[in-house]
Protein backbone atom coordinates (compact mmCIF):
# COMPACT_ATOMS: atom_id res chain seq x y z
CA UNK A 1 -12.66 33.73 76.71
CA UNK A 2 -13.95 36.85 75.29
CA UNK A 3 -15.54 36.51 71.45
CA UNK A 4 -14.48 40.10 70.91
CA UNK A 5 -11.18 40.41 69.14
CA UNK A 6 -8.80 42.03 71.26
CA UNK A 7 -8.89 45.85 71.67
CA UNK A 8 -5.37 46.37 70.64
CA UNK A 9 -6.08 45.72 66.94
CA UNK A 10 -5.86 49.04 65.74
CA UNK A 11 -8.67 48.04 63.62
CA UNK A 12 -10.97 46.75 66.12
CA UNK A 13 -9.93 50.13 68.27
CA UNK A 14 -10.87 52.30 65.20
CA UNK A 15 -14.35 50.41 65.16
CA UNK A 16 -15.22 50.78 68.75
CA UNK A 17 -14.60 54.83 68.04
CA UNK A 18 -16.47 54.61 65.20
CA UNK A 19 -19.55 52.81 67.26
CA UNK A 20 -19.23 55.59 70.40
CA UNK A 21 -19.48 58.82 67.70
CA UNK A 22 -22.42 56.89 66.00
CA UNK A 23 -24.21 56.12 69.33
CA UNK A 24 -23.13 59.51 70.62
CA UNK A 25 -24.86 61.33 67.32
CA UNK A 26 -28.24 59.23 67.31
CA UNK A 27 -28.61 60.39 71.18
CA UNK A 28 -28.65 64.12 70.29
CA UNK A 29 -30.47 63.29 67.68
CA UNK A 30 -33.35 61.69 69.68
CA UNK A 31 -32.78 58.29 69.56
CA UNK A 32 -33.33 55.80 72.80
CA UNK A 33 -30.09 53.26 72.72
CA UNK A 34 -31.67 50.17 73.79
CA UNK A 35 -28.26 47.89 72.91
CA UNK A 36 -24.59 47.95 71.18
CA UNK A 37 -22.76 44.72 69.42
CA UNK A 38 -25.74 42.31 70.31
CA UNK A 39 -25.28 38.97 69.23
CA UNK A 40 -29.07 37.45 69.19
CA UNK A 41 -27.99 33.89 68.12
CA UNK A 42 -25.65 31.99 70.82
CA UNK A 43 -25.04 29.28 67.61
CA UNK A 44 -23.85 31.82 65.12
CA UNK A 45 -21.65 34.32 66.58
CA UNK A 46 -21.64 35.91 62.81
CA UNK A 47 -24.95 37.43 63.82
CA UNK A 48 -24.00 40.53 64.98
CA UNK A 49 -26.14 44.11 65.08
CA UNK A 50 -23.80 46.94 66.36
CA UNK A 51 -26.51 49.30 67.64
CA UNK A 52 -30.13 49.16 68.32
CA UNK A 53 -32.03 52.55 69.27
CA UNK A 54 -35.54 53.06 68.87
CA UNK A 55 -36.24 56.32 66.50
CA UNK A 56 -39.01 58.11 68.60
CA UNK A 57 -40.05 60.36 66.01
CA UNK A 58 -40.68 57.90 63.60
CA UNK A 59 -42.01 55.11 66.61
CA UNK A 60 -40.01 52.07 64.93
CA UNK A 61 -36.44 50.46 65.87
CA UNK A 62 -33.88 50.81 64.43
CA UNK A 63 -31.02 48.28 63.49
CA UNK A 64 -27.71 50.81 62.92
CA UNK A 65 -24.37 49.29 60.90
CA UNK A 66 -21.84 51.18 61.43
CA UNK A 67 -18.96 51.69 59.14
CA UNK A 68 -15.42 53.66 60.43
CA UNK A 69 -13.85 55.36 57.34
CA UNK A 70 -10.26 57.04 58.19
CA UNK A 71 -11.27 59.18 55.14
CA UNK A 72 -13.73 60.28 52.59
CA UNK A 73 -12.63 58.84 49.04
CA UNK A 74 -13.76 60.26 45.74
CA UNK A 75 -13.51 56.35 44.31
CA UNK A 76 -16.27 54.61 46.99
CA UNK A 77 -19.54 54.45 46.78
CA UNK A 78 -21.20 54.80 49.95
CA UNK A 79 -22.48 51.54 51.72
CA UNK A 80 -20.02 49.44 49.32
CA UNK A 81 -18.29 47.47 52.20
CA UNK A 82 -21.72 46.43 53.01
CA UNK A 83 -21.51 42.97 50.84
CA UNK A 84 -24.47 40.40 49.83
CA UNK A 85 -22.84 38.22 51.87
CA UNK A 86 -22.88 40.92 54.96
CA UNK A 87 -26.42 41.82 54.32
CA UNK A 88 -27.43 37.92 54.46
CA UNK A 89 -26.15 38.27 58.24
CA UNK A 90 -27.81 41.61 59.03
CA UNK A 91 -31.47 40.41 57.97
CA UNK A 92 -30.89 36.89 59.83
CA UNK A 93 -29.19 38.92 63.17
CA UNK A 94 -32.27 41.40 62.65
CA UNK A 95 -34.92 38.57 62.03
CA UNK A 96 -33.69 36.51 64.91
CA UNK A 97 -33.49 39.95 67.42
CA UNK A 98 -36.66 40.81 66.35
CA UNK A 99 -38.34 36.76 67.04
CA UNK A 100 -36.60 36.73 70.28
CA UNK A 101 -38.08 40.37 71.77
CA UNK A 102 -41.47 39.72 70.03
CA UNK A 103 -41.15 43.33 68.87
CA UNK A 104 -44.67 43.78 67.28
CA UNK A 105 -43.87 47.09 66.13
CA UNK A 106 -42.21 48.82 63.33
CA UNK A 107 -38.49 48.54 62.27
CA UNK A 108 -35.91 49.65 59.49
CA UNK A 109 -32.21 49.03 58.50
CA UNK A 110 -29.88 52.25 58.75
CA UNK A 111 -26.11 52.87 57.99
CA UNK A 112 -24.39 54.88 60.10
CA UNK A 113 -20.52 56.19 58.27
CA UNK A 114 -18.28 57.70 60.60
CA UNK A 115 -15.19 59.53 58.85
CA UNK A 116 -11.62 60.24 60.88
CA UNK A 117 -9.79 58.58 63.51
CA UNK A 118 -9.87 58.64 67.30
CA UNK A 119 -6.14 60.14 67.34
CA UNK A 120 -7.57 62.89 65.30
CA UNK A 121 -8.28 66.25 66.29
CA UNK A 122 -10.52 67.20 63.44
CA UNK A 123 -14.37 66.24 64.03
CA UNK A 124 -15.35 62.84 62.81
CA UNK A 125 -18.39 63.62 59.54
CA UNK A 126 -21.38 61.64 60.24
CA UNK A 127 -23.48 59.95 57.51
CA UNK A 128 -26.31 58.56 58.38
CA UNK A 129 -28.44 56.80 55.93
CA UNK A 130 -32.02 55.29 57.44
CA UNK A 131 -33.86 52.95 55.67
CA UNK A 132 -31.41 51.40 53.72
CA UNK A 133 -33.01 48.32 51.81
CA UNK A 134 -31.99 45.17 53.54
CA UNK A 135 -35.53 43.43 54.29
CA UNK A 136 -38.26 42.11 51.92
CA UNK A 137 -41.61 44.08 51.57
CA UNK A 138 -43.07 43.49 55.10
CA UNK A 139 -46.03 45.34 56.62
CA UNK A 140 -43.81 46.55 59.96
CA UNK A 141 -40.93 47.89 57.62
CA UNK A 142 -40.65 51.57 57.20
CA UNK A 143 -40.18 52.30 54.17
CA UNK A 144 -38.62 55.66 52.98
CA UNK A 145 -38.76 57.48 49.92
CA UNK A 146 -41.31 55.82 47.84
């Protein structure tokens, strides 16, 4: 029994593009993929991180979200489907991935928001916003822009 939902959901097929243009951007952009839709917890399937590449620039890892828009809108704020509730399960998926590596080094939180549709034959526009604030003050977080 698979714990993905099936790929016919036009949603879930929508995501998965969405995931493959983010992963495909942060490797011309440098990044080392070291994983995609890790689940670090076997008791809470919730946990869920969709990509993990290590920034080489910047020598920390980072833990991507990614978000599949069809379409900019001039009403949403950006990172607005990410919810209290969603962040809660980002810092525990992140917390527990980072226990069970033993990753002594840095790390930050980054949205990835991937606009269009795989049917599409306009380019998908790529946000990508590093270092979004999901973690308390810690001495391994990267902190950017203060």
């Amino acid at each position: 029994m698979s714990l993905r939902p099936d790929a016919s959901n036009v949603g879930v097929a929508h995501g998965e593009w969405g995931e493959d243009v983010a992963v495909e951007y942060l490797r011309v952009h440098g990044y080392e993929i070291v994983d995609r839709n890790v689940r670090p917890c076997r008791r809470d399937q919730r946990l869920e991180i969709d990509v993990i590449a290590y920034d080489r620039m910047y020598d920390v890892m980072a833990f991507v979200e990614v978000k599949q828009h069809a379409r900019r809108s001039p009403y949403a704020r950006r990172l607005q489907s990410i919810t209290r509730r969603k962040k809660d399960v980002l810092r525990r998926a992140c917390r527990t991935w980072l226990a069970k590596e033993r990753w002594k080094g840095g790390y930050r939180f980054d949205v990835i928001e991937v606009y269009g549709a795989p049917e599409s034959r306009a380019r998908a526009e790529i946000d990508h916003i590093p270092g979004v604030r999901l973690f308390e003050r810690d001495d391994r977080y990267v902190r950017w822009g203060d």
